[in-house]
C-alpha atoms as a PDB file:
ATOM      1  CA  UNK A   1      -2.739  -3.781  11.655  1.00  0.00           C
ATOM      2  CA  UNK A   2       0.551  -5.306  10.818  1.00  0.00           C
ATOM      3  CA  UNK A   3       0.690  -8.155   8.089  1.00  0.00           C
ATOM      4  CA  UNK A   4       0.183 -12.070   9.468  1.00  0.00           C
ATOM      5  CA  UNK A   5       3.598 -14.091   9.958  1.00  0.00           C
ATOM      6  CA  UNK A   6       6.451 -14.259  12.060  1.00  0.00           C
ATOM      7  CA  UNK A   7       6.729 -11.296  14.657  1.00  0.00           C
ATOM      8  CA  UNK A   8      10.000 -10.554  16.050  1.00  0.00           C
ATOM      9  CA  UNK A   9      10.127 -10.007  19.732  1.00  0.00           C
ATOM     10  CA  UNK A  10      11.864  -6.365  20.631  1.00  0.00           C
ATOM     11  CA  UNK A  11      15.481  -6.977  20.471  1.00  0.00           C
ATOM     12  CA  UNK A  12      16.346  -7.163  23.949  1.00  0.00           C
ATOM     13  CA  UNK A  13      13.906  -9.497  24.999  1.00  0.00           C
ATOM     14  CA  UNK A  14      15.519 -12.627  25.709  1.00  0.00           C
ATOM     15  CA  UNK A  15      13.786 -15.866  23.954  1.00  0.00           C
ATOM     16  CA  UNK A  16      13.158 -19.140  26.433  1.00  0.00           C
ATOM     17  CA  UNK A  17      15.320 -21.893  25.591  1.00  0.00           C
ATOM     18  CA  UNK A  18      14.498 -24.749  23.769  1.00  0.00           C
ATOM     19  CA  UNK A  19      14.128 -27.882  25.856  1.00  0.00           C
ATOM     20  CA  UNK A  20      17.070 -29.869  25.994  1.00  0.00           C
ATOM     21  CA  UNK A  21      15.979 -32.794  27.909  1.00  0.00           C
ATOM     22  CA  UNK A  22      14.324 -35.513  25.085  1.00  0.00           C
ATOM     23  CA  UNK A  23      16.394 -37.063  22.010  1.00  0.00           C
ATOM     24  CA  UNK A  24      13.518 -37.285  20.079  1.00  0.00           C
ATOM     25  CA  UNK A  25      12.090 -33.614  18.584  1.00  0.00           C
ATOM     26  CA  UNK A  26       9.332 -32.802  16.653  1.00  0.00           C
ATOM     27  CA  UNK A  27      10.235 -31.523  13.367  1.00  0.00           C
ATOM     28  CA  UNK A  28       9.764 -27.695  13.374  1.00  0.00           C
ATOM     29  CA  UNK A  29       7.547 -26.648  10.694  1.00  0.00           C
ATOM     30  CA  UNK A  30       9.391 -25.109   7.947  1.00  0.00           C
ATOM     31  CA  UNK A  31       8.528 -21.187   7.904  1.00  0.00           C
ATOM     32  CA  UNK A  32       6.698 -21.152   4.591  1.00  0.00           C
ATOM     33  CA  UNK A  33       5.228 -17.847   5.438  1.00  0.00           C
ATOM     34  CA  UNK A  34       8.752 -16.123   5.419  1.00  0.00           C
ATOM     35  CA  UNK A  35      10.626 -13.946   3.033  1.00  0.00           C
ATOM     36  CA  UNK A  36      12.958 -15.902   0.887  1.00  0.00           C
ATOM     37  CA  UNK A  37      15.857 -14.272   2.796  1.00  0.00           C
ATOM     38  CA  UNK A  38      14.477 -15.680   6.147  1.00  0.00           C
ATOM     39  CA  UNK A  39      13.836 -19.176   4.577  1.00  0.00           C
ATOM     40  CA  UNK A  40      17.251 -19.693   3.116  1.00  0.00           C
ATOM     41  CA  UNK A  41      18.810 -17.983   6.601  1.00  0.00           C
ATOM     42  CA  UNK A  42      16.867 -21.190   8.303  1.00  0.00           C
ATOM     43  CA  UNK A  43      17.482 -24.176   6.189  1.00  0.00           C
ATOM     44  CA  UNK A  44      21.126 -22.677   6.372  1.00  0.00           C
ATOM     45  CA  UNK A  45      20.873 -22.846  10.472  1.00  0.00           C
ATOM     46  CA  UNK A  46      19.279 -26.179   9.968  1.00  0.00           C
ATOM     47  CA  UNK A  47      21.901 -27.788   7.881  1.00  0.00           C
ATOM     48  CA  UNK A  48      19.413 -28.464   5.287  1.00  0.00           C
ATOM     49  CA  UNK A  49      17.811 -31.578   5.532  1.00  0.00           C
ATOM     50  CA  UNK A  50      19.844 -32.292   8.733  1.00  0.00           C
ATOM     51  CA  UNK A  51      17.483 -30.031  11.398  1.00  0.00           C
ATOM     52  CA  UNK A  52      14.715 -32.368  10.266  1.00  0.00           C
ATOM     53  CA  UNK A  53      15.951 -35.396  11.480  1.00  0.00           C
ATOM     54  CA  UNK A  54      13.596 -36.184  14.637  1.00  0.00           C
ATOM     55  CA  UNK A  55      16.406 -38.313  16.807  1.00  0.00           C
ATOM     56  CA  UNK A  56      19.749 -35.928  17.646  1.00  0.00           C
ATOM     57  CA  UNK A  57      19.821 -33.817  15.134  1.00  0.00           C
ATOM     58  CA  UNK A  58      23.271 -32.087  16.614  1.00  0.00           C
ATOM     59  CA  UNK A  59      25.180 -35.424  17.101  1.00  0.00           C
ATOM     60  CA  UNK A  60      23.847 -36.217  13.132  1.00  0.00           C
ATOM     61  CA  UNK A  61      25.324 -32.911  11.981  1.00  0.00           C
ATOM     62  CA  UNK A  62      28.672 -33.457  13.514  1.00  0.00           C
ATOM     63  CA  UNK A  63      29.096 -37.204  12.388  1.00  0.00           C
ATOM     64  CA  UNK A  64      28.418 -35.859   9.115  1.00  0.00           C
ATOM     65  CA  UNK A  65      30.797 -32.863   9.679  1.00  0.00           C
ATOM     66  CA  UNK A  66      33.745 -35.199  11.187  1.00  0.00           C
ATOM     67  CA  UNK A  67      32.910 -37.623   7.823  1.00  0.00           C
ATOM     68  CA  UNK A  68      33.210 -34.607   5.545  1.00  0.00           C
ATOM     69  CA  UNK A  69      36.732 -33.603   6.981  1.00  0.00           C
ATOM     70  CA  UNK A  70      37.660 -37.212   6.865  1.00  0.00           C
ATOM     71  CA  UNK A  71      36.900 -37.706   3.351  1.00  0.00           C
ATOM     72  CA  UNK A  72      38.188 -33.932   3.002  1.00  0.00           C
ATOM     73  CA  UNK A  73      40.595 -33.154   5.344  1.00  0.00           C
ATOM     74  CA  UNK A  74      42.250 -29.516   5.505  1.00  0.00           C
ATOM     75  CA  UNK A  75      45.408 -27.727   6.538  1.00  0.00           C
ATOM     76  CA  UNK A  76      44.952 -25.796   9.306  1.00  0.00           C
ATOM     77  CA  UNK A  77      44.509 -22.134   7.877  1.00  0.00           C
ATOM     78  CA  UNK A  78      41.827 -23.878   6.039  1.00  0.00           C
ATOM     79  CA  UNK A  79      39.841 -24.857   9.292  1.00  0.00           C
ATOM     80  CA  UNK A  80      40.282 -21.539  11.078  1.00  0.00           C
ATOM     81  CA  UNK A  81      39.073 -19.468   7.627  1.00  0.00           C
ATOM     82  CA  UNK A  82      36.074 -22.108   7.248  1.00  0.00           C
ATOM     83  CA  UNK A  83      35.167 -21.841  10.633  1.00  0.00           C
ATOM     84  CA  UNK A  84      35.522 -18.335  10.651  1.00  0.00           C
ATOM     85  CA  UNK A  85      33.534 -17.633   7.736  1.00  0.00           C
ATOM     86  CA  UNK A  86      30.585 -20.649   9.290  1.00  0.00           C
ATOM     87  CA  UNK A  87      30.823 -18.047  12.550  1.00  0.00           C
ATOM     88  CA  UNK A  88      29.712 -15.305  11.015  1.00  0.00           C
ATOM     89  CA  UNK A  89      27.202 -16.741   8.716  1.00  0.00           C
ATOM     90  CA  UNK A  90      26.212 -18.966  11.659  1.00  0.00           C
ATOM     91  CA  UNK A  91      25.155 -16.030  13.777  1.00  0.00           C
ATOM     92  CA  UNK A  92      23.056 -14.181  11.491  1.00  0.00           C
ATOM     93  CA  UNK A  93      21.359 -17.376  10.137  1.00  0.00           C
ATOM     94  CA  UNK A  94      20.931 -19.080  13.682  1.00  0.00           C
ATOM     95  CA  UNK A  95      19.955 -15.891  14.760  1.00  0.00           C
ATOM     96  CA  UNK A  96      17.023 -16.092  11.936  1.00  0.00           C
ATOM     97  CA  UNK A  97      16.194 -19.381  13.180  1.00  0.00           C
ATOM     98  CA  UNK A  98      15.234 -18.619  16.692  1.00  0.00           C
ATOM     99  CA  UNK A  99      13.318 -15.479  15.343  1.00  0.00           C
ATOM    100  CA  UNK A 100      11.773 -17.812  13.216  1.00  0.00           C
ATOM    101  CA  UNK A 101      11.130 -20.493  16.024  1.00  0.00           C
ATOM    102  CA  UNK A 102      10.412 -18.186  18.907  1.00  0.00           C
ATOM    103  CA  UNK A 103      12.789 -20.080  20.816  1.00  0.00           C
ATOM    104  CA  UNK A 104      16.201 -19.405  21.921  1.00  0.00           C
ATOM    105  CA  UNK A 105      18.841 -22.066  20.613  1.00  0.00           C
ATOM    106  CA  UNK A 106      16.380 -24.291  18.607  1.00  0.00           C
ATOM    107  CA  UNK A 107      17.009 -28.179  18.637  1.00  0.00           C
ATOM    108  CA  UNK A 108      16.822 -28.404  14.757  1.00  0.00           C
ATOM    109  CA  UNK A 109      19.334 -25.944  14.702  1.00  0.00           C
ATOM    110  CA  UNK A 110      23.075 -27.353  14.114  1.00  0.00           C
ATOM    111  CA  UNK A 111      24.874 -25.209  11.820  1.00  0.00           C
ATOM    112  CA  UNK A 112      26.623 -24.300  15.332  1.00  0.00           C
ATOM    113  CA  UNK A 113      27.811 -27.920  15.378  1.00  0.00           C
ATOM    114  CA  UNK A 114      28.395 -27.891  12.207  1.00  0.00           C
ATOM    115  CA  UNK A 115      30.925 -25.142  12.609  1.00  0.00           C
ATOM    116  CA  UNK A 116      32.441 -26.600  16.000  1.00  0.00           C
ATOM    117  CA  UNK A 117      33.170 -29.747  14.915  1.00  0.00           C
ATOM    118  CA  UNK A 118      34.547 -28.743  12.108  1.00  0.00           C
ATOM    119  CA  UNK A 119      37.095 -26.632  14.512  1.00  0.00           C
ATOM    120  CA  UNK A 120      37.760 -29.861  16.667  1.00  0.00           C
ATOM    121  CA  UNK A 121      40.407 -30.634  13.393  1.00  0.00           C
ATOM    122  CA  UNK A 122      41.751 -27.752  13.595  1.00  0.00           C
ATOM    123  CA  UNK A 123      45.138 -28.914  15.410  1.00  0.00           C
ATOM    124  CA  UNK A 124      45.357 -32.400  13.933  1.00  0.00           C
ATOM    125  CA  UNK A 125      43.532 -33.121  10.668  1.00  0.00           C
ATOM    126  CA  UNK A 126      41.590 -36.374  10.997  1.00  0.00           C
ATOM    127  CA  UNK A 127      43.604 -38.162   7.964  1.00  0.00           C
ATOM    128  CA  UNK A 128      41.720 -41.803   9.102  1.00  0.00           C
ATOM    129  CA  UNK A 129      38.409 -43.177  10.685  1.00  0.00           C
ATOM    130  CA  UNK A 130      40.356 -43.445  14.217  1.00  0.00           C
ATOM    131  CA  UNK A 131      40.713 -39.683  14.510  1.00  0.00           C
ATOM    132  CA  UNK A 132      37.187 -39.005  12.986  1.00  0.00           C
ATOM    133  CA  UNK A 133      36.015 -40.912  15.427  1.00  0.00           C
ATOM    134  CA  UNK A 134      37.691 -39.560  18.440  1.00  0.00           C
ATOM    135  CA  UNK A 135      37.671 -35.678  17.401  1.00  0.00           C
ATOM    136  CA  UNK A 136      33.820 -36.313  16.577  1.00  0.00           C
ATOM    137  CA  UNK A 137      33.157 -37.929  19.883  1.00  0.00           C
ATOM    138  CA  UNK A 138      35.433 -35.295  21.797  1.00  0.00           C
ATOM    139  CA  UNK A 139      33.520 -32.664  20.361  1.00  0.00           C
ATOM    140  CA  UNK A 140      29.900 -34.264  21.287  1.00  0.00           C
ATOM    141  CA  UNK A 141      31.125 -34.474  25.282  1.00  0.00           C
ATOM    142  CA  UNK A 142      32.477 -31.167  25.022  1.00  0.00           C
ATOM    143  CA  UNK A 143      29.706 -29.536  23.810  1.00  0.00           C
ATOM    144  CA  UNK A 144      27.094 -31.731  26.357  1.00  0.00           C
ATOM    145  CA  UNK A 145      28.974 -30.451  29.460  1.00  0.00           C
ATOM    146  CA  UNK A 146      30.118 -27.586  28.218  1.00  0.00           C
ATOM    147  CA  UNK A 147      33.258 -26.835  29.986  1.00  0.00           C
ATOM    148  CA  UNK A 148      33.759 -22.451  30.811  1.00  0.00           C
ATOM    149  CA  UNK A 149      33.295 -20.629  28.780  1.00  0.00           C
ATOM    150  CA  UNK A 150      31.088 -22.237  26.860  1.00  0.00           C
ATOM    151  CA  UNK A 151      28.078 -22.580  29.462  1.00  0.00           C
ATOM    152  CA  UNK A 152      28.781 -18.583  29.722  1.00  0.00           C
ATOM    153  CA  UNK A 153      29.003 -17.922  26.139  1.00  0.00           C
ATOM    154  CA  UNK A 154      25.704 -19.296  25.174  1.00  0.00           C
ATOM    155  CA  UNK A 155      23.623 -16.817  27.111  1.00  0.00           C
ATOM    156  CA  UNK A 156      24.649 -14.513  24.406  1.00  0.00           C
ATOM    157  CA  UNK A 157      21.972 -12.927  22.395  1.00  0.00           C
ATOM    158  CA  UNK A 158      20.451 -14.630  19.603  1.00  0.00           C
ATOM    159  CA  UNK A 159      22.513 -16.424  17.191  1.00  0.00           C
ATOM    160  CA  UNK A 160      26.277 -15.670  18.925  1.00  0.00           C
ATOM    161  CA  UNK A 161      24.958 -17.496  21.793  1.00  0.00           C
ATOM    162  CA  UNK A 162      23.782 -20.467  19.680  1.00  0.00           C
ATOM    163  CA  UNK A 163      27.203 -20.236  17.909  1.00  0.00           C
ATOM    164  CA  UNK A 164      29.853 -19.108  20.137  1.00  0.00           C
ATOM    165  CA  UNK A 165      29.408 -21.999  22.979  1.00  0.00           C
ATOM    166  CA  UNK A 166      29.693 -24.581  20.104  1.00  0.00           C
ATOM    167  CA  UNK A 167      33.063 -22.708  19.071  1.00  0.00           C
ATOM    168  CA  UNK A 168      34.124 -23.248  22.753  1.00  0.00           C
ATOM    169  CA  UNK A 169      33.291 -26.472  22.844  1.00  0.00           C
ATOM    170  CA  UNK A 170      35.049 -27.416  19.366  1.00  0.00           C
ATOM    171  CA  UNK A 171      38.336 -25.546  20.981  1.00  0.00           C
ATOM    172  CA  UNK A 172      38.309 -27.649  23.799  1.00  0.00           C
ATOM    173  CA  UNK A 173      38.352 -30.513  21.648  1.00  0.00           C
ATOM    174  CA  UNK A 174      40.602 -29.796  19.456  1.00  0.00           C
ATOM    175  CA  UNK A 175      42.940 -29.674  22.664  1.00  0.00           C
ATOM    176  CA  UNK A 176      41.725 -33.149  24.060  1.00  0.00           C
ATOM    177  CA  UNK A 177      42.273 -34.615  20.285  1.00  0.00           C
ATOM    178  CA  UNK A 178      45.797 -32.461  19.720  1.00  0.00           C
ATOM    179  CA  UNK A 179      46.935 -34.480  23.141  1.00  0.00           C
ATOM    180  CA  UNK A 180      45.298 -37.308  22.649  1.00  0.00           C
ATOM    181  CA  UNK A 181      47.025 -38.105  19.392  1.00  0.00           C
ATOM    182  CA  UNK A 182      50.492 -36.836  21.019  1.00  0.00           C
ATOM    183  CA  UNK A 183      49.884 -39.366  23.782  1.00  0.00           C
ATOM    184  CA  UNK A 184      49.980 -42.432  21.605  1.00  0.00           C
ATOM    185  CA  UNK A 185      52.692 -44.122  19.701  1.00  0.00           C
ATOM    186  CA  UNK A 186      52.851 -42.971  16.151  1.00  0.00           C
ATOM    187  CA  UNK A 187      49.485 -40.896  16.445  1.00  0.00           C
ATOM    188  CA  UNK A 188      46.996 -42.845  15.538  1.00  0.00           C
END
C-alpha cells in the first residue's frame, strides 16, 4: 500500500482547471504533508505569502511586481535574463503546485504573473508611478483576455501552461506600453 499524501496523477492525464469565475478564493491549505522540496516548489509558485491572499491574488502579485521594478527598475538584458530564469523555475515550481493542488492552473498560484509582469518592462523600464501604472494595468487586461497565443499556450501541460500564457500576455504588453509611451509627448 503506498504511503498517505499527495498522489500524482499519471503524467498525461490532464488536471481540471481551477475555477476562474469568483474574486474571492479560499486559501489552499498549505501541503504540510509534502517533502521539503515540494513545499518550497509551492510557496515559490505562490509568491510566498502572496497565493494566500483570499481577494485576486494574481492582480496583488503583479502590483507588487510593477512596484518592485518601479522602485528597481532594470535595463533590458536584465528583464529578459530575470524572466528567463522566473520561466524556468516557474514551470517546475507551478508545475509542483498543481500536483500539489490537484488542479490545473491553481488561483493561489502567481509566480506566472509574477514573471509576466515583470516582462511587460521589458521595452520601456517603468522609471515613474505613470508607467507602473500603465504597464501593470496593460499586463492585467492582457492576461484576462488573453490575446493568441496565449489562450493556446495555456493548455500546455502542467506548469508551462500556467507559465507560458502569462509570458504571452506580458509580451503583448510590453508592446501596448512600448507604443503607448512613443505615442505621447516626452513619454510619460
Amino acid at each position: 500500500m503506498p504511503p498517505p499524501g499527495p498522489s500524482a496523477p499519471p503524467a498525461n492525464t490532464a488536471l481540471p482547471r481551477a475555477e476562474k469565475r469568483s474574486i474571492r478564493i479560499a486559501a489552499a491549505p498549505y501541503p504540510r504533508d509534502a517533502g521539503i522540496l515540494d513545499q518550497v516548489q509551492y510557496l515559490l509558485a505562490i509568491g510566498g505569502p502572496i497565493g494566500f491572499i483570499p481577494w485576486v491574488p494574481a492582480t496583488w502579485a503583479s502590483l507588487v511586481t510593477a512596484l518592485i521594478w518601479w522602485w528597481h527598475p532594470l535595463a533590458p538584458a536584465g528583464v529578459a535574463l530575470f524572466t528567463a530564469g522566473a520561466l524556468l523555475l516557474g514551470g517546475v515550481c507551478c508545475g509542483a503546485a498543481e500536483r500539489l493542488e490537484g488542479v490545473g492552473d491553481p488561483r493561489n498560484v502567481v509566480w506566472d504573473e509574477i514573471t509576466g509582469q515583470t516582462l511587460t518592462f521589458l521595452l520601456v523600464a517603468p522609471r515613474n508611478g505613470l508607467l507602473a501604472l500603465a504597464g501593470f494595468a496593460l499586463f492585467r487586461i492582457f492576461d484576462i483576455f488573453k490575446p493568441f497565443p496565449a489562450r493556446r499556450l495555456e493548455h500546455l501541460p502542467g506548469g508551462w501552461g500556467v507559465m507560458l500564457d502569462d509570458v504571452a500576455s506580458g509580451l503583448w504588453a510590453a508592446a501596448a506600453l512600448w507604443l503607448l509611451h512613443a505615442a505621447l509627448p516626452h513619454g510619460f
